[in-house]
PDB file of N, CA and C in Angstrom:
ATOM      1  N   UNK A   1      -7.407 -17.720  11.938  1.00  0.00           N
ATOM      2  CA  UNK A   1      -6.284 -16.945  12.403  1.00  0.00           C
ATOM      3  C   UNK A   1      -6.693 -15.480  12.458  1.00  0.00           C
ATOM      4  N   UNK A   2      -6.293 -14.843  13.110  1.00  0.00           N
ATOM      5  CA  UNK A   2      -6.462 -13.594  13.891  1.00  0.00           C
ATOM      6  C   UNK A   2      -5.863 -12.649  12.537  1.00  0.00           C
ATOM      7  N   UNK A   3      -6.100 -11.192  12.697  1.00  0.00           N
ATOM      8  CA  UNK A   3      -5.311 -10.009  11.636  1.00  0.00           C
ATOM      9  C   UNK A   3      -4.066 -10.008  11.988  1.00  0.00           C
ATOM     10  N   UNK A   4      -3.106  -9.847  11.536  1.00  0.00           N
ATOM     11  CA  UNK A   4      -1.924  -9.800  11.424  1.00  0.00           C
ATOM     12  C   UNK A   4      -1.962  -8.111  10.992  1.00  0.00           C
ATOM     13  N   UNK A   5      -0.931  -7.542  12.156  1.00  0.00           N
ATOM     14  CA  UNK A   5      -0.316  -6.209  12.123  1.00  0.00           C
ATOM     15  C   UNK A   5       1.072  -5.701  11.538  1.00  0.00           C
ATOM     16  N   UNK A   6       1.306  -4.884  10.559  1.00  0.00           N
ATOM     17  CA  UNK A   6       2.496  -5.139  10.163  1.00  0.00           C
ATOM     18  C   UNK A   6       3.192  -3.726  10.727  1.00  0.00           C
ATOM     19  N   UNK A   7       4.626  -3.484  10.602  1.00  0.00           N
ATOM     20  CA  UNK A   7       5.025  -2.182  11.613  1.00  0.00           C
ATOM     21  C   UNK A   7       4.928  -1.341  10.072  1.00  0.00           C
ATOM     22  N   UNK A   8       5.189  -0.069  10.091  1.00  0.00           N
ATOM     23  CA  UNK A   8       5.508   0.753   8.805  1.00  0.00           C
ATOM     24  C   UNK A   8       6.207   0.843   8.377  1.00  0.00           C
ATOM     25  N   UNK A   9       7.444   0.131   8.414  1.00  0.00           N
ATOM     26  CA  UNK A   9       8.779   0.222   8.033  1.00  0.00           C
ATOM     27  C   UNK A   9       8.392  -0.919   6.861  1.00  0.00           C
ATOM     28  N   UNK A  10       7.874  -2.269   7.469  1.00  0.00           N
ATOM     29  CA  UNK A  10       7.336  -3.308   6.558  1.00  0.00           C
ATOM     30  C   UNK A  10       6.499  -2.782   5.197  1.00  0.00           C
ATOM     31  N   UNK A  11       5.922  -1.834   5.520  1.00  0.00           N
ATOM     32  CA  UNK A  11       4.704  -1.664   4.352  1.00  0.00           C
ATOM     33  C   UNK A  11       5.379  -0.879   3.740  1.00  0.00           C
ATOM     34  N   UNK A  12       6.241  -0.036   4.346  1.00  0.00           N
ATOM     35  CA  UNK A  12       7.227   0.514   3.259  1.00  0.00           C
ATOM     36  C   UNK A  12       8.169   0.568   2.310  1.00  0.00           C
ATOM     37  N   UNK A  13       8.940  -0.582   2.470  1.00  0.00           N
ATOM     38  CA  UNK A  13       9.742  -1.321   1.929  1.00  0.00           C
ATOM     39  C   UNK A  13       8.701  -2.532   0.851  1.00  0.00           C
ATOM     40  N   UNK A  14       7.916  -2.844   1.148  1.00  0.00           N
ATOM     41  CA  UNK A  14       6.978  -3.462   0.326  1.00  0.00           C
ATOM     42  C   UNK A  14       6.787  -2.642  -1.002  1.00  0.00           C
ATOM     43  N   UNK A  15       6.068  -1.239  -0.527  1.00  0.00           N
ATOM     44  CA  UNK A  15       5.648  -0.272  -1.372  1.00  0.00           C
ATOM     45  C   UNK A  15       6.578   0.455  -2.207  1.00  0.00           C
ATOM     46  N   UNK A  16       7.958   0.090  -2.057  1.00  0.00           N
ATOM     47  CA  UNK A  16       9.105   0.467  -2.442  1.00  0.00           C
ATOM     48  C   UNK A  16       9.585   0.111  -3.542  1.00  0.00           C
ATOM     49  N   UNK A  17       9.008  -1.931  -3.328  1.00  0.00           N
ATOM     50  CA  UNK A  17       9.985  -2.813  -3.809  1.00  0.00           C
ATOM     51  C   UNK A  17       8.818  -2.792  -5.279  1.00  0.00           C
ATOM     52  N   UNK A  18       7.044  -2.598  -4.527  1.00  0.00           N
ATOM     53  CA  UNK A  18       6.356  -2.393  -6.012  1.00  0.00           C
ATOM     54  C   UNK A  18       6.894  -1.093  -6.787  1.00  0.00           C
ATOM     55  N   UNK A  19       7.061   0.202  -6.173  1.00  0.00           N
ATOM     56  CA  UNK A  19       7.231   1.622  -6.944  1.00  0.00           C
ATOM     57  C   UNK A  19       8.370   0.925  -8.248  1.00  0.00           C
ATOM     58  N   UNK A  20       9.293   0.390  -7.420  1.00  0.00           N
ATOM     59  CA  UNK A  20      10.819  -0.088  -8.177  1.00  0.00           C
ATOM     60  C   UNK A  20      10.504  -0.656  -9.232  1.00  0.00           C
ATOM     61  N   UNK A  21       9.257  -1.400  -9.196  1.00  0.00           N
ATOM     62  CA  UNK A  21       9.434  -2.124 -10.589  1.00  0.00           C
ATOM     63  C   UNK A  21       8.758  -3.748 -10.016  1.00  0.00           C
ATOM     64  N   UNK A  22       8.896  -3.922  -9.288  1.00  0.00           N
ATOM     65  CA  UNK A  22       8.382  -5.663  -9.079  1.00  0.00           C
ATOM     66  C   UNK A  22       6.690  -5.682  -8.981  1.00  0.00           C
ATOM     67  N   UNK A  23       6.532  -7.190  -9.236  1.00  0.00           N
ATOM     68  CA  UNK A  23       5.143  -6.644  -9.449  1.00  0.00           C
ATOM     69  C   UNK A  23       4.393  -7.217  -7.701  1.00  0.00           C
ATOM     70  N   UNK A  24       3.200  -6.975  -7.840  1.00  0.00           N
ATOM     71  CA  UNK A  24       2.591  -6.582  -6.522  1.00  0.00           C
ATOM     72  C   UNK A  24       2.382  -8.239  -5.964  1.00  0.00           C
ATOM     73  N   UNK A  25       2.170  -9.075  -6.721  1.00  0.00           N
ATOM     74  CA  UNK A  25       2.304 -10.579  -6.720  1.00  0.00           C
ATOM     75  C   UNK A  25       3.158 -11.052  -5.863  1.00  0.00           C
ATOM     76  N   UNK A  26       4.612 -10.746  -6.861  1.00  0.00           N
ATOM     77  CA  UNK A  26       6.131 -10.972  -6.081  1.00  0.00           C
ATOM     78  C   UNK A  26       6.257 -11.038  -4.707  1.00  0.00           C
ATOM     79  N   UNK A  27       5.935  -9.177  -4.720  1.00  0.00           N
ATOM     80  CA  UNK A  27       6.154  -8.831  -3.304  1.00  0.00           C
ATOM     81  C   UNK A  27       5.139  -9.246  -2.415  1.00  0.00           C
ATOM     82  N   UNK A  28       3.912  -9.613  -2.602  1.00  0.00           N
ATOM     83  CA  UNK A  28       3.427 -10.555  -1.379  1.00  0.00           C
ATOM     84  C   UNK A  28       3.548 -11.888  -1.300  1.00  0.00           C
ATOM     85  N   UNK A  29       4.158 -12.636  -2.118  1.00  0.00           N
ATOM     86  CA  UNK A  29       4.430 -13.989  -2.137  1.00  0.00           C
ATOM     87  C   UNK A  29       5.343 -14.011  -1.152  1.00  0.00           C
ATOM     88  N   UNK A  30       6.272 -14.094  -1.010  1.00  0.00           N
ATOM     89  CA  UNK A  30       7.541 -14.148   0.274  1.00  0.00           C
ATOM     90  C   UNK A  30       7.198 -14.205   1.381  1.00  0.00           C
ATOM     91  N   UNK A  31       6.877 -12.960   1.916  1.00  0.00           N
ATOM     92  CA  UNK A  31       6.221 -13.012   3.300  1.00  0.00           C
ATOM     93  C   UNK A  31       4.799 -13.554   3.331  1.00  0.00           C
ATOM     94  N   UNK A  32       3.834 -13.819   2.135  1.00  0.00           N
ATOM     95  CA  UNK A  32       2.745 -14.504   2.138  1.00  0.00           C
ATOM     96  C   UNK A  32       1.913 -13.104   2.896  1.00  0.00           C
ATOM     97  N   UNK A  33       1.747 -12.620   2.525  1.00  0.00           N
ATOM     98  CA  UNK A  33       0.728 -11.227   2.712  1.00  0.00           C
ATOM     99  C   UNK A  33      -0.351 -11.412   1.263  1.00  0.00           C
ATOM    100  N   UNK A  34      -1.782 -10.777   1.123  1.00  0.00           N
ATOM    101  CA  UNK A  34      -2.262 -11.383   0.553  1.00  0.00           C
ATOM    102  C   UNK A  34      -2.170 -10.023  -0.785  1.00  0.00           C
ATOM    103  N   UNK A  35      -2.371  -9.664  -1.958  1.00  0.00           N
ATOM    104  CA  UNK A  35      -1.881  -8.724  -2.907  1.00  0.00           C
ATOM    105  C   UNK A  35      -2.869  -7.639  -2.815  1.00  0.00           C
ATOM    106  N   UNK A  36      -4.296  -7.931  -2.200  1.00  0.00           N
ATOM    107  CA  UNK A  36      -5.018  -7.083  -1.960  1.00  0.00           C
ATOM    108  C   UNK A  36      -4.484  -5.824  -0.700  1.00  0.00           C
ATOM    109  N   UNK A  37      -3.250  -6.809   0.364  1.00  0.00           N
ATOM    110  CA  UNK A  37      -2.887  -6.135   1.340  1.00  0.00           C
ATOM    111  C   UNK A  37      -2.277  -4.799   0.591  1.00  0.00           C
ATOM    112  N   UNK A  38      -1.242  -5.186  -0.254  1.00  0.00           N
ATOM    113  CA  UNK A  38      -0.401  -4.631  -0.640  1.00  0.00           C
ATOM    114  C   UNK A  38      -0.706  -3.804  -1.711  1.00  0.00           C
ATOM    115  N   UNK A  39      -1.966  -4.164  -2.031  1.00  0.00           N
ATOM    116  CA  UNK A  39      -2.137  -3.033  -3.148  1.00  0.00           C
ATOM    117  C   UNK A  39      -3.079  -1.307  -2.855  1.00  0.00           C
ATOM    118  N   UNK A  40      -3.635  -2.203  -1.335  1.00  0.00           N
ATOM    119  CA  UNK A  40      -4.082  -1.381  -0.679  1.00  0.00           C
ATOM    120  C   UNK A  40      -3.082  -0.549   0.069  1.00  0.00           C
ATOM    121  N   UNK A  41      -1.584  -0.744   0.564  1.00  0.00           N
ATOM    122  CA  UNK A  41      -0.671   0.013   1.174  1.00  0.00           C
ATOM    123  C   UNK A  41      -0.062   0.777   0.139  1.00  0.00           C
ATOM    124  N   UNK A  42      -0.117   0.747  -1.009  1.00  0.00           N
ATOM    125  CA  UNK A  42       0.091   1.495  -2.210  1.00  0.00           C
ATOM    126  C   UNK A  42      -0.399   2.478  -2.493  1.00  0.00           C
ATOM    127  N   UNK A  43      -1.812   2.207  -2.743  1.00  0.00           N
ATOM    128  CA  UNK A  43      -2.728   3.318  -2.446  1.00  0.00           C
ATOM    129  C   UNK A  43      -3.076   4.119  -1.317  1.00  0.00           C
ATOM    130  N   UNK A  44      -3.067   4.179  -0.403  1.00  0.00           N
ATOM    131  CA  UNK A  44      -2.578   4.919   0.654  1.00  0.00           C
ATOM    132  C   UNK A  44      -1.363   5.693   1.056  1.00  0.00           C
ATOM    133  N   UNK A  45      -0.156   5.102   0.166  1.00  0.00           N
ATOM    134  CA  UNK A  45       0.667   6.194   0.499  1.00  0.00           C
ATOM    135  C   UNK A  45       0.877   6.873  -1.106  1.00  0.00           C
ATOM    136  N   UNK A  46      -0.151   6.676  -2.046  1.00  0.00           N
ATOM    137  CA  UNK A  46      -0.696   7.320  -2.715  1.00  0.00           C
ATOM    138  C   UNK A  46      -1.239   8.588  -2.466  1.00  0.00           C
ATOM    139  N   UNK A  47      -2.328   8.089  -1.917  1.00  0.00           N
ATOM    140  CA  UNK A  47      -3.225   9.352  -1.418  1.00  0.00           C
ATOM    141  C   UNK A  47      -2.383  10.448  -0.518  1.00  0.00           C
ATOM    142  N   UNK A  48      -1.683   9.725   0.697  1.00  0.00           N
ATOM    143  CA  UNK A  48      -0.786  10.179   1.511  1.00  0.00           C
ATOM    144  C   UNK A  48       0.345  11.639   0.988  1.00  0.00           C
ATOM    145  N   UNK A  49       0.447  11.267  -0.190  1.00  0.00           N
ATOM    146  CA  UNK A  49       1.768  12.099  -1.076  1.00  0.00           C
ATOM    147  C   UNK A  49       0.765  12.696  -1.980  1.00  0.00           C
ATOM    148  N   UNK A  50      -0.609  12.746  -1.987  1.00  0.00           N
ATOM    149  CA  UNK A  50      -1.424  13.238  -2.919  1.00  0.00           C
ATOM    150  C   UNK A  50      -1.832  13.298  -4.524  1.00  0.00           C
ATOM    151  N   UNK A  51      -1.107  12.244  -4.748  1.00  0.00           N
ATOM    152  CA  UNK A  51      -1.014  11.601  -6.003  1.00  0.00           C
ATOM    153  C   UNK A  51      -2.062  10.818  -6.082  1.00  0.00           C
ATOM    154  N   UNK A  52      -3.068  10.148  -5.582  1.00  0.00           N
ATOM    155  CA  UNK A  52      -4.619   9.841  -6.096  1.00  0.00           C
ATOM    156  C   UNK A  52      -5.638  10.158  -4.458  1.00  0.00           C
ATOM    157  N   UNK A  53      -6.461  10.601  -4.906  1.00  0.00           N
ATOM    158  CA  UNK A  53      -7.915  10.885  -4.448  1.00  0.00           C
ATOM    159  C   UNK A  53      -8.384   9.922  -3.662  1.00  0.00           C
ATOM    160  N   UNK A  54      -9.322  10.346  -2.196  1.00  0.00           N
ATOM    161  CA  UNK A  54     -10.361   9.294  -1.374  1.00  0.00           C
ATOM    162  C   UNK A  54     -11.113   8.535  -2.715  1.00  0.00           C
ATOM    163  N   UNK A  55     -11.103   7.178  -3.021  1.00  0.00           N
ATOM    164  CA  UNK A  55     -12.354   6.749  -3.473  1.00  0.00           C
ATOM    165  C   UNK A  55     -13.543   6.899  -3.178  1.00  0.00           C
ATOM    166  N   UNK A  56     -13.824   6.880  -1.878  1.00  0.00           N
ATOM    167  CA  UNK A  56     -15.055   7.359  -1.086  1.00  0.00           C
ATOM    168  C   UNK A  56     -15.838   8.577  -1.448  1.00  0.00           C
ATOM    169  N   UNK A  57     -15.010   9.470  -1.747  1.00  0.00           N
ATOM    170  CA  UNK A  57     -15.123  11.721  -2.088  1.00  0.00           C
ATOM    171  C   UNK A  57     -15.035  11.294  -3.390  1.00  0.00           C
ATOM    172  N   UNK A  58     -13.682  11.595  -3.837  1.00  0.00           N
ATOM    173  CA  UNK A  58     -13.321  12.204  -5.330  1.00  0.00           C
ATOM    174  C   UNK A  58     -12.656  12.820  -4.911  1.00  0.00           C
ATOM    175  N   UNK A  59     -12.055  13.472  -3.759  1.00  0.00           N
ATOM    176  CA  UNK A  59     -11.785  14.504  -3.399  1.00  0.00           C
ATOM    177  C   UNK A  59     -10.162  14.049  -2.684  1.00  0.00           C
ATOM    178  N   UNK A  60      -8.912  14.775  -2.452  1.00  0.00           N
ATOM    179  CA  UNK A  60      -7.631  14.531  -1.936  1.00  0.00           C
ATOM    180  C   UNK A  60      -8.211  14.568  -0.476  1.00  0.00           C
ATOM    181  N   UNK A  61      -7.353  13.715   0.025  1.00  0.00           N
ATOM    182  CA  UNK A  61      -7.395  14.252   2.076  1.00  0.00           C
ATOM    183  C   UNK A  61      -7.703  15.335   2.303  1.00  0.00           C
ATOM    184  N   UNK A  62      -8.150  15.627   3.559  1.00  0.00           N
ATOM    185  CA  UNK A  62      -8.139  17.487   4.541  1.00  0.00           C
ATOM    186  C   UNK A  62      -6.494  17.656   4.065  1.00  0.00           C
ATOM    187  N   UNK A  63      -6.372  19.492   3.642  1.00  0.00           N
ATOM    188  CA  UNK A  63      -4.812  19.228   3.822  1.00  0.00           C
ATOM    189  C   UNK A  63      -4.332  19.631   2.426  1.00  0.00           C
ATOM    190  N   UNK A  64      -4.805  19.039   1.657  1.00  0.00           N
ATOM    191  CA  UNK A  64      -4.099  19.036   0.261  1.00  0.00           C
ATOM    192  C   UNK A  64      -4.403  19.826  -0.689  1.00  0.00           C
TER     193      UNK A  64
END
């Protein structure tokens, strides 16, 4: 099966439902997304809000 695209509204509400308190498991069980997806959309709007660092650098985004 092909990648599956999700819109941002989806990954947001995901990332929401982990911030809230559920665990990262939960929230990909339902829609069957895999926890690596989701733990990776976490971290990104991590970095995004500047609350953790490129793994790649050490360093925050251009910007911050």
């Amino acid at each position: 099966m092909g990648r599956r695209g999700y819109p941002p509204e989806f990954r947001r509400k995901a990332v929401d439902l982990v911030e809230s308190g559920r665990s990262v498991a939960d929230v990909a069980r339902d829609p069957d997304i895999s926890t690596e997806t989701v733990y990776t959309w976490r971290r990104q709007d991590r970095i995004g809000r500047g609350e953790e660092t490129h793994r790649q650098t050490g360093r925050a985004p251009p910007g911050r």
